[in-house]
C-alpha atoms as a PDB file:
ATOM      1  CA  UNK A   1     113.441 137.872 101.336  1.00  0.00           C
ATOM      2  CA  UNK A   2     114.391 135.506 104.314  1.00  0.00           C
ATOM      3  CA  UNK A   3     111.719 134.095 106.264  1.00  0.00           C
ATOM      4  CA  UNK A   4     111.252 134.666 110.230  1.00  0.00           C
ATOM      5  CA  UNK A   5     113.497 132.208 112.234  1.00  0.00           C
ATOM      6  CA  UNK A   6     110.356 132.547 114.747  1.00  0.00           C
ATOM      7  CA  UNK A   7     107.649 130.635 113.092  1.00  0.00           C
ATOM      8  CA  UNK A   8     105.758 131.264 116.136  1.00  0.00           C
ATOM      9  CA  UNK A   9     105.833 134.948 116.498  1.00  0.00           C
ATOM     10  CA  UNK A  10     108.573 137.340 118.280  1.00  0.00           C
ATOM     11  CA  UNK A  11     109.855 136.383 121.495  1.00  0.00           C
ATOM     12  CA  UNK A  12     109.159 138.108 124.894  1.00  0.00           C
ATOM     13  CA  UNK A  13     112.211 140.325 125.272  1.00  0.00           C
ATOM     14  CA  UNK A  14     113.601 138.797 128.687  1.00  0.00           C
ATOM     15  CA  UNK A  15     113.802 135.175 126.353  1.00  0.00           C
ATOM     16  CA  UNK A  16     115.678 137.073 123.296  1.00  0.00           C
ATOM     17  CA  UNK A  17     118.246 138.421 125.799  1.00  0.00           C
ATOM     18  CA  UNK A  18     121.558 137.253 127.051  1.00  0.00           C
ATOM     19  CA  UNK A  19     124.009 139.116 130.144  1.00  0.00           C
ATOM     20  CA  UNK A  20     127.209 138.935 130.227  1.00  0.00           C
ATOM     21  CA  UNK A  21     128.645 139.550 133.820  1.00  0.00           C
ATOM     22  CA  UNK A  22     131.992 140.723 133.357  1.00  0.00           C
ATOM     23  CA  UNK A  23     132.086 143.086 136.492  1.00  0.00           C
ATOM     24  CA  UNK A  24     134.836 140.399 138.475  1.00  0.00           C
ATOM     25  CA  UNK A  25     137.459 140.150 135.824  1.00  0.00           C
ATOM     26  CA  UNK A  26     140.733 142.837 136.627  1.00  0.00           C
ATOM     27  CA  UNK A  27     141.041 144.548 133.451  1.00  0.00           C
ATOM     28  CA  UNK A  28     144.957 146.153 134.477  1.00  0.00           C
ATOM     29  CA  UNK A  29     146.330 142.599 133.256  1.00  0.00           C
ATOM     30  CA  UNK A  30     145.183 143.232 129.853  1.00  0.00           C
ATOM     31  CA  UNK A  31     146.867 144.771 126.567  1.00  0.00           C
ATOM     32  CA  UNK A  32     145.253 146.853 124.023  1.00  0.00           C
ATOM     33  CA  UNK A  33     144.052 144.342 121.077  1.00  0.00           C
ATOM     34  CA  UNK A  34     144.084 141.507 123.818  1.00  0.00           C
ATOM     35  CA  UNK A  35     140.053 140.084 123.340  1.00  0.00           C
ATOM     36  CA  UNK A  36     138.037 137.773 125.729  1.00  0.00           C
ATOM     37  CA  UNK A  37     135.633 135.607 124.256  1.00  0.00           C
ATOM     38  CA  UNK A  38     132.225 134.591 126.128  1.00  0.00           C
ATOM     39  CA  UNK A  39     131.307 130.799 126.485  1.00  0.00           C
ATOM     40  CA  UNK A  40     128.906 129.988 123.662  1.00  0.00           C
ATOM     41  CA  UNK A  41     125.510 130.987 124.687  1.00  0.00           C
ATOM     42  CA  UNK A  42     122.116 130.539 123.550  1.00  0.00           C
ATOM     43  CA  UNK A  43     118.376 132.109 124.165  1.00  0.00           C
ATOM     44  CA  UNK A  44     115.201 132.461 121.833  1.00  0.00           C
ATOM     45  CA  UNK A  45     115.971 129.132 120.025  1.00  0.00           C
ATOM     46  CA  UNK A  46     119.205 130.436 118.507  1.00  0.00           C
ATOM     47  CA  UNK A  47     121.885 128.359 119.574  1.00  0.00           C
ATOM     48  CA  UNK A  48     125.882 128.629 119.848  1.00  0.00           C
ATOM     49  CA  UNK A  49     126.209 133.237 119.922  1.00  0.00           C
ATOM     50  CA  UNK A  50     129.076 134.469 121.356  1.00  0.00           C
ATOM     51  CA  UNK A  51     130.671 137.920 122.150  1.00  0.00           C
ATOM     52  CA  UNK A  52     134.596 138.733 121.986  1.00  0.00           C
ATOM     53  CA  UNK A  53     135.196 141.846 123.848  1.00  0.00           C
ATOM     54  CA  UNK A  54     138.688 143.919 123.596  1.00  0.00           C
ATOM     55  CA  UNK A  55     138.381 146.141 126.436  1.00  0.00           C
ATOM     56  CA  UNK A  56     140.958 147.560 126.402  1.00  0.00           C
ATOM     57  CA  UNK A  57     140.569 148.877 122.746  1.00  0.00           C
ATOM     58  CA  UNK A  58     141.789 147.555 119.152  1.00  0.00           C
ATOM     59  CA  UNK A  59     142.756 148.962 116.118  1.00  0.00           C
ATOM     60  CA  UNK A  60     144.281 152.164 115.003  1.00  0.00           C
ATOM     61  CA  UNK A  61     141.677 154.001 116.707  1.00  0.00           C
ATOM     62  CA  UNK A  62     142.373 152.041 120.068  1.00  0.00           C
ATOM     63  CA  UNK A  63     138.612 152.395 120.632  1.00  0.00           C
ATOM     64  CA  UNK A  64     136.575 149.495 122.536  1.00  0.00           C
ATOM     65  CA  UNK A  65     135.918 146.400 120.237  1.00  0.00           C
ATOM     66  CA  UNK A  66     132.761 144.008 120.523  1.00  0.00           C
ATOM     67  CA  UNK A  67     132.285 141.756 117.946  1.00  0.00           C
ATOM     68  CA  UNK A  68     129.067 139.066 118.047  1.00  0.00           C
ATOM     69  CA  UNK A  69     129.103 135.711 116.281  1.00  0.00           C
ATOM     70  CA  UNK A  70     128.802 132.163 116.080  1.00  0.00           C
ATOM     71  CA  UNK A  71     130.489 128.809 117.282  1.00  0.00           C
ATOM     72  CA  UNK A  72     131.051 126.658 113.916  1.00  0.00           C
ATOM     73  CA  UNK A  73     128.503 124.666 113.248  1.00  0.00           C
ATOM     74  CA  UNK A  74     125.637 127.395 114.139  1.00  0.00           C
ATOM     75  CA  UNK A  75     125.270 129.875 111.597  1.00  0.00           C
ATOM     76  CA  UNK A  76     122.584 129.114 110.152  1.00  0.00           C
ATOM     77  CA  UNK A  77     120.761 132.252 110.421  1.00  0.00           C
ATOM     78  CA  UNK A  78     121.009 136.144 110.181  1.00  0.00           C
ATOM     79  CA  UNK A  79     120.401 138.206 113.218  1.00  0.00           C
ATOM     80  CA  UNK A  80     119.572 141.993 114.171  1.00  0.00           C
ATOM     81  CA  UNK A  81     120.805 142.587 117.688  1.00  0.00           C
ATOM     82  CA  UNK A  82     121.157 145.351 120.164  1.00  0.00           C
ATOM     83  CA  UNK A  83     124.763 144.995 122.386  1.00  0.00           C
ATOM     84  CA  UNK A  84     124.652 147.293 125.608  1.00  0.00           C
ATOM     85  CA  UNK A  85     128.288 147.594 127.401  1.00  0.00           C
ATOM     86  CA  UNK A  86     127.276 149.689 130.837  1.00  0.00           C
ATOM     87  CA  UNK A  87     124.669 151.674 128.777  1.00  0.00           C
ATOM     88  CA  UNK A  88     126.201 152.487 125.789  1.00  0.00           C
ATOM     89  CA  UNK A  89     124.134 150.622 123.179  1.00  0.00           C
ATOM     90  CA  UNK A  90     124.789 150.057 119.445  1.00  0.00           C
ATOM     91  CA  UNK A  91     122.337 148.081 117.251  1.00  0.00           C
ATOM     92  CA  UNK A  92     122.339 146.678 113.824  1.00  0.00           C
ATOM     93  CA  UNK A  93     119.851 148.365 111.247  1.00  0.00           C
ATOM     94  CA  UNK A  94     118.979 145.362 109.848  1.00  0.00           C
ATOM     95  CA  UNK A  95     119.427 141.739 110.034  1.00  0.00           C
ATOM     96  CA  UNK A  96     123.450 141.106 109.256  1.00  0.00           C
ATOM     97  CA  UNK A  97     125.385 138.606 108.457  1.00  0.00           C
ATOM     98  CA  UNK A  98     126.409 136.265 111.599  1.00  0.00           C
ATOM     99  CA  UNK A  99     129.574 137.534 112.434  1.00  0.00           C
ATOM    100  CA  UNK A 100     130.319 141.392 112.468  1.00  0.00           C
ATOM    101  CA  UNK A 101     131.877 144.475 114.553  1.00  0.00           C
ATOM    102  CA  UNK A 102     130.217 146.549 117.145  1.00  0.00           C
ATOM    103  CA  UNK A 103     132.709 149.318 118.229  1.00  0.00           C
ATOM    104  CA  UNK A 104     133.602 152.908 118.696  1.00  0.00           C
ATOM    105  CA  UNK A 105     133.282 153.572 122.329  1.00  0.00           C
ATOM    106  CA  UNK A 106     136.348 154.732 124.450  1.00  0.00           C
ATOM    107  CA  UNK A 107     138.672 152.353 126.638  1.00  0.00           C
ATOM    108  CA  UNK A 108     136.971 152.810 130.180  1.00  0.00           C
ATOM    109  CA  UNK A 109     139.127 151.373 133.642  1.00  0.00           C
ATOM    110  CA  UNK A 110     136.350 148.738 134.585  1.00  0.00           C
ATOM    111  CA  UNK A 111     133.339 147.392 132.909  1.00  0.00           C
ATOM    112  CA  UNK A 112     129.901 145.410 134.490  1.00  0.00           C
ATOM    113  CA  UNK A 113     127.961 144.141 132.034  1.00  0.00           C
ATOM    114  CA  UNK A 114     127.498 143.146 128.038  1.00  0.00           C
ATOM    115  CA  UNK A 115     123.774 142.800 127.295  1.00  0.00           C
ATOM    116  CA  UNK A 116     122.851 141.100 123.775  1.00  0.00           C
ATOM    117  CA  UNK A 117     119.433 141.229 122.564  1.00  0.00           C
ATOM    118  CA  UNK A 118     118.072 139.975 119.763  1.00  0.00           C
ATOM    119  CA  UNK A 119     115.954 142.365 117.987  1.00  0.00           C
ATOM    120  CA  UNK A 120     114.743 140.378 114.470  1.00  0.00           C
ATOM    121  CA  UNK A 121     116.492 136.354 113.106  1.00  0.00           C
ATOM    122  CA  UNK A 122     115.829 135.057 109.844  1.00  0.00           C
ATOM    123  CA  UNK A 123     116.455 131.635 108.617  1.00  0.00           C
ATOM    124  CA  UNK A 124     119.299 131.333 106.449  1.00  0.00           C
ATOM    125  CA  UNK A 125     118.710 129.211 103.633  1.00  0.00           C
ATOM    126  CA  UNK A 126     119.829 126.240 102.293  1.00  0.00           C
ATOM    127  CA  UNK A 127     121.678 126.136  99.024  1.00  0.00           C
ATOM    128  CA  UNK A 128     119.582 123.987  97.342  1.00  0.00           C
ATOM    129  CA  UNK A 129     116.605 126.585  98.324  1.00  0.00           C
ATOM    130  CA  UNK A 130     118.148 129.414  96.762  1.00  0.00           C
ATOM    131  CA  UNK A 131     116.306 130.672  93.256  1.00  0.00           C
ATOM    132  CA  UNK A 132     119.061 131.207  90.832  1.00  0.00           C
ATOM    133  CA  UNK A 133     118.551 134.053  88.103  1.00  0.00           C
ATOM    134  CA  UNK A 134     118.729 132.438  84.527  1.00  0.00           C
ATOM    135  CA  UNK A 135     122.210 133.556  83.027  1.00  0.00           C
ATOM    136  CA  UNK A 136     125.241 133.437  81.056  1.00  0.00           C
ATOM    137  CA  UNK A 137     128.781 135.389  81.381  1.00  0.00           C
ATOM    138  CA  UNK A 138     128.355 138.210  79.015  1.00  0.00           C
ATOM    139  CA  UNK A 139     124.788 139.419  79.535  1.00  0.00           C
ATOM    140  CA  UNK A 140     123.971 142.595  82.001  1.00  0.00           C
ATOM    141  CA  UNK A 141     121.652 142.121  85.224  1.00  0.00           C
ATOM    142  CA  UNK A 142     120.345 144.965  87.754  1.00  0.00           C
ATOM    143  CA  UNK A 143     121.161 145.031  91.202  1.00  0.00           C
ATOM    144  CA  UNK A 144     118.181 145.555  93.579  1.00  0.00           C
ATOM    145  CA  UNK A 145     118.031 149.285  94.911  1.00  0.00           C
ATOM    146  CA  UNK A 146     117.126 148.251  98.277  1.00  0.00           C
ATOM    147  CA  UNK A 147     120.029 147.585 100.752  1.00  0.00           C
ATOM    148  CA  UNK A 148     118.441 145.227 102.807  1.00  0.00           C
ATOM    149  CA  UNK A 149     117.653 142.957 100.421  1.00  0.00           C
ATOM    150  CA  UNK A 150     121.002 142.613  98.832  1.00  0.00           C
ATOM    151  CA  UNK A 151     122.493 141.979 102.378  1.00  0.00           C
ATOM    152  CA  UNK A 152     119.878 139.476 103.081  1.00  0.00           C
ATOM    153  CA  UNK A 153     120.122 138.018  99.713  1.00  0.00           C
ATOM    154  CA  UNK A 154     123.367 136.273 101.008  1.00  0.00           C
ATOM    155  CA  UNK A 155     121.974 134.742 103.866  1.00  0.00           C
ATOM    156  CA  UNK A 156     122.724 131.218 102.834  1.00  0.00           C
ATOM    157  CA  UNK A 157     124.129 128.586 104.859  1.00  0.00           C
ATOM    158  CA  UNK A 158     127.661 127.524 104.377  1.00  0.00           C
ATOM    159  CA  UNK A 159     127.674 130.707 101.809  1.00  0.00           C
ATOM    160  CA  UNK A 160     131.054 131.998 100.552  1.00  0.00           C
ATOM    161  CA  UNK A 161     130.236 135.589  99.917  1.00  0.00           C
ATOM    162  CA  UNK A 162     129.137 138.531 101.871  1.00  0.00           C
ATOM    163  CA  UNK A 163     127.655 141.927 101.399  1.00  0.00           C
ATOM    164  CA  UNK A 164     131.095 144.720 101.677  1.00  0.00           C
ATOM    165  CA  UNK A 165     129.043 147.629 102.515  1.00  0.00           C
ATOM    166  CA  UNK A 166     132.201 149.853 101.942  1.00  0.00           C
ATOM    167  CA  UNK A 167     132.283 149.052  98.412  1.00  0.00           C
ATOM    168  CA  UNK A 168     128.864 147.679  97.653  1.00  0.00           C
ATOM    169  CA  UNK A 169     126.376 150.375  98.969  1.00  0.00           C
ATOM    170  CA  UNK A 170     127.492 153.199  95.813  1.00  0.00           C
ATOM    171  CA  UNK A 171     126.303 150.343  93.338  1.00  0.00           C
ATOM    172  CA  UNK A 172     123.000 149.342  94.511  1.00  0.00           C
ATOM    173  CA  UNK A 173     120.809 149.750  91.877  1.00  0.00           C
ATOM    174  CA  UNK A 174     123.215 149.550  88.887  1.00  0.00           C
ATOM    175  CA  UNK A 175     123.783 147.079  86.318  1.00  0.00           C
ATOM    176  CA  UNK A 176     126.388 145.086  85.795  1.00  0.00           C
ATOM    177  CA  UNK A 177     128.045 142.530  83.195  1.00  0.00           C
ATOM    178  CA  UNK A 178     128.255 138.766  84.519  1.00  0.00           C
ATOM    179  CA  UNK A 179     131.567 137.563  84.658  1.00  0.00           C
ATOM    180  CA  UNK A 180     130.586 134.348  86.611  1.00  0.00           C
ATOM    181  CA  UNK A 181     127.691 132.008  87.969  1.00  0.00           C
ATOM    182  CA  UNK A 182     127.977 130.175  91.021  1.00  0.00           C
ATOM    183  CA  UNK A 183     124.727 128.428  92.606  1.00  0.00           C
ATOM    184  CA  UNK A 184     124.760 131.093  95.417  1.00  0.00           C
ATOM    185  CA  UNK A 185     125.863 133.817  93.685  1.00  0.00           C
ATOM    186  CA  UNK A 186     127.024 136.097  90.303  1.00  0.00           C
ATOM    187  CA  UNK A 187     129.746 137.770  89.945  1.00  0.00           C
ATOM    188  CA  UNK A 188     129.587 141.278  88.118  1.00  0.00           C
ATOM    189  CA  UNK A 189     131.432 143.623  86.455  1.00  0.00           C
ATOM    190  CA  UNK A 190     130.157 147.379  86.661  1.00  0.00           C
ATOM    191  CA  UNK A 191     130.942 150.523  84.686  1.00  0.00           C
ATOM    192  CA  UNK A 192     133.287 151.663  87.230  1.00  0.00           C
ATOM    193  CA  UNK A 193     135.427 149.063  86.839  1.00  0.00           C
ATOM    194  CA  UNK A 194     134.377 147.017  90.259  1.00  0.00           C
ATOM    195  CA  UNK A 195     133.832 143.494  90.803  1.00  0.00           C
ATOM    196  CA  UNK A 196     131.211 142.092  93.175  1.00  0.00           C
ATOM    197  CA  UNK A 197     129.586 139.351  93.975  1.00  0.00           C
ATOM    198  CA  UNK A 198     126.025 139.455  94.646  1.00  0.00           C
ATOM    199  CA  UNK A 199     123.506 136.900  95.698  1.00  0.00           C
ATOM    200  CA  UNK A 200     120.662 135.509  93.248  1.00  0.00           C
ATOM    201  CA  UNK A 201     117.914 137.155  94.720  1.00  0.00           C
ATOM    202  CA  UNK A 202     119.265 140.841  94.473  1.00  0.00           C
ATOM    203  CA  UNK A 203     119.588 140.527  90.995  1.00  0.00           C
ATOM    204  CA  UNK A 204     117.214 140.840  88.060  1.00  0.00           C
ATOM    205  CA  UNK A 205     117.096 140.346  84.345  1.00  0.00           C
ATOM    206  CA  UNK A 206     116.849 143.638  81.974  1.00  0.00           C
ATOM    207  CA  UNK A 207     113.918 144.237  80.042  1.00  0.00           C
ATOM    208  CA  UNK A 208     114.444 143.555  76.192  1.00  0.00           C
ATOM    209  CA  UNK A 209     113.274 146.316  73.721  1.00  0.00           C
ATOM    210  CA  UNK A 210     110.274 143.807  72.831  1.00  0.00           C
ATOM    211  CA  UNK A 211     109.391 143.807  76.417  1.00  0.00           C
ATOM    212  CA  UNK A 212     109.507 147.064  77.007  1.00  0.00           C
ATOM    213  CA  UNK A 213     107.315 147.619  73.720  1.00  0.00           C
ATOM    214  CA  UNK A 214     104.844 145.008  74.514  1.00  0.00           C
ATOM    215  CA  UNK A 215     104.520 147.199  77.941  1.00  0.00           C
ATOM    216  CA  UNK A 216     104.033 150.745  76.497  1.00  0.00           C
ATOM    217  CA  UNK A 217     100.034 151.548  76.381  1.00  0.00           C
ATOM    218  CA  UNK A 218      99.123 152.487  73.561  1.00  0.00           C
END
């Protein structure tokens, strides 16, 4: 699991929160998938967040998009955060990756306010920190049951996979054949046919039969 970007202990709230003022902008100039982007902000230590805001809805569903990130250069660490628009709030469940979608509310004619608070940051790590699970294409590993883990098990900086919830969460706790090793991450190959990439630490080794022997009390 990650480790606390707050080696010091969790923030007073008013210091892990940022306002956005949007109140003066008109909003009857703008087009439906048209976004606005806030200048890169910072608060808590965690430097170079922003927030693009479609207000007047994107998508299909044409409903109000938010989406939180970072500048380049800055993501170096997964975040859990609360985004109120005008009271309407919508919060992560976990820590996520550094760049996702906040959405579903309806297009309103005028907005005030976007409030981000940061609710938990962990410290991404570096590659070379990462503790890579011994094996070869071929042999079967587990995947951890536990969502969280496997999400956070891909918090590593510069890191070229992510966690697809959409097509990940109906194989957490399966096995799966290795197809390929990379130093962040393995590549599996489940019963159902998918293929996934997961990162090193949600994955485990099977027991062998002499292992599971050696455990049996007799």
């Amino acid at each position: 699991m990650l480790q606390s970007f707050w080696t010091g202990g969790k923030p007073p709230q008013a210091e892990r929160t940022h306002v956005w003022n949007v109140s003066g902008i008109r909003w009857e100039g703008h087009a439906k998938d048209q976004k606005l982007e806030s200048r890169p902000f910072s608060c808590a230590g965690v430097q170079g967040m922003y927030v693009r805001f479609y207000p007047k809805g994107i998508g299909k569903e044409g409903k109000v998009g938010l989406r939180f990130g970072f500048a380049p250069g800055h993501d170096t660490v997964m975040v859990q955060v609360r985004i109120t628009l005008d009271g309407w709030a919508r919060r992560t469940s976990g820590v996520r990756s550094s760049s996702f979608w906040l959405g579903s509310l309806s297009v309103k004619e005028a907005y005030n306010s976007i409030t981000v608070e940061l609710l938990d940051v962990k410290r991404k790590l570096k590659p070379e920190e990462v503790v890579q699970v011994a094996c070869i294409a071929g042999e079967r590993l587990r995947v951890t049951a536990c969502k969280e883990t496997a999400i956070e098990s891909f918090g590593v900086v510069g890191g070229k996979h992510d966690y697809k919830k959409s097509t990940m969460n109906g194989l957490l706790g399966q096995t799966g054949e290795v197809l390929e090793v990379a130093p962040t991450a393995v590549l599996l190959k489940h019963d159902n046919g998918a293929k996934h990439w997961w990162g090193h630490g949600s994955l485990s080794k099977l027991l062998t039969t002499d292992e599971i022997n050696a455990m049996t009390v007799r």
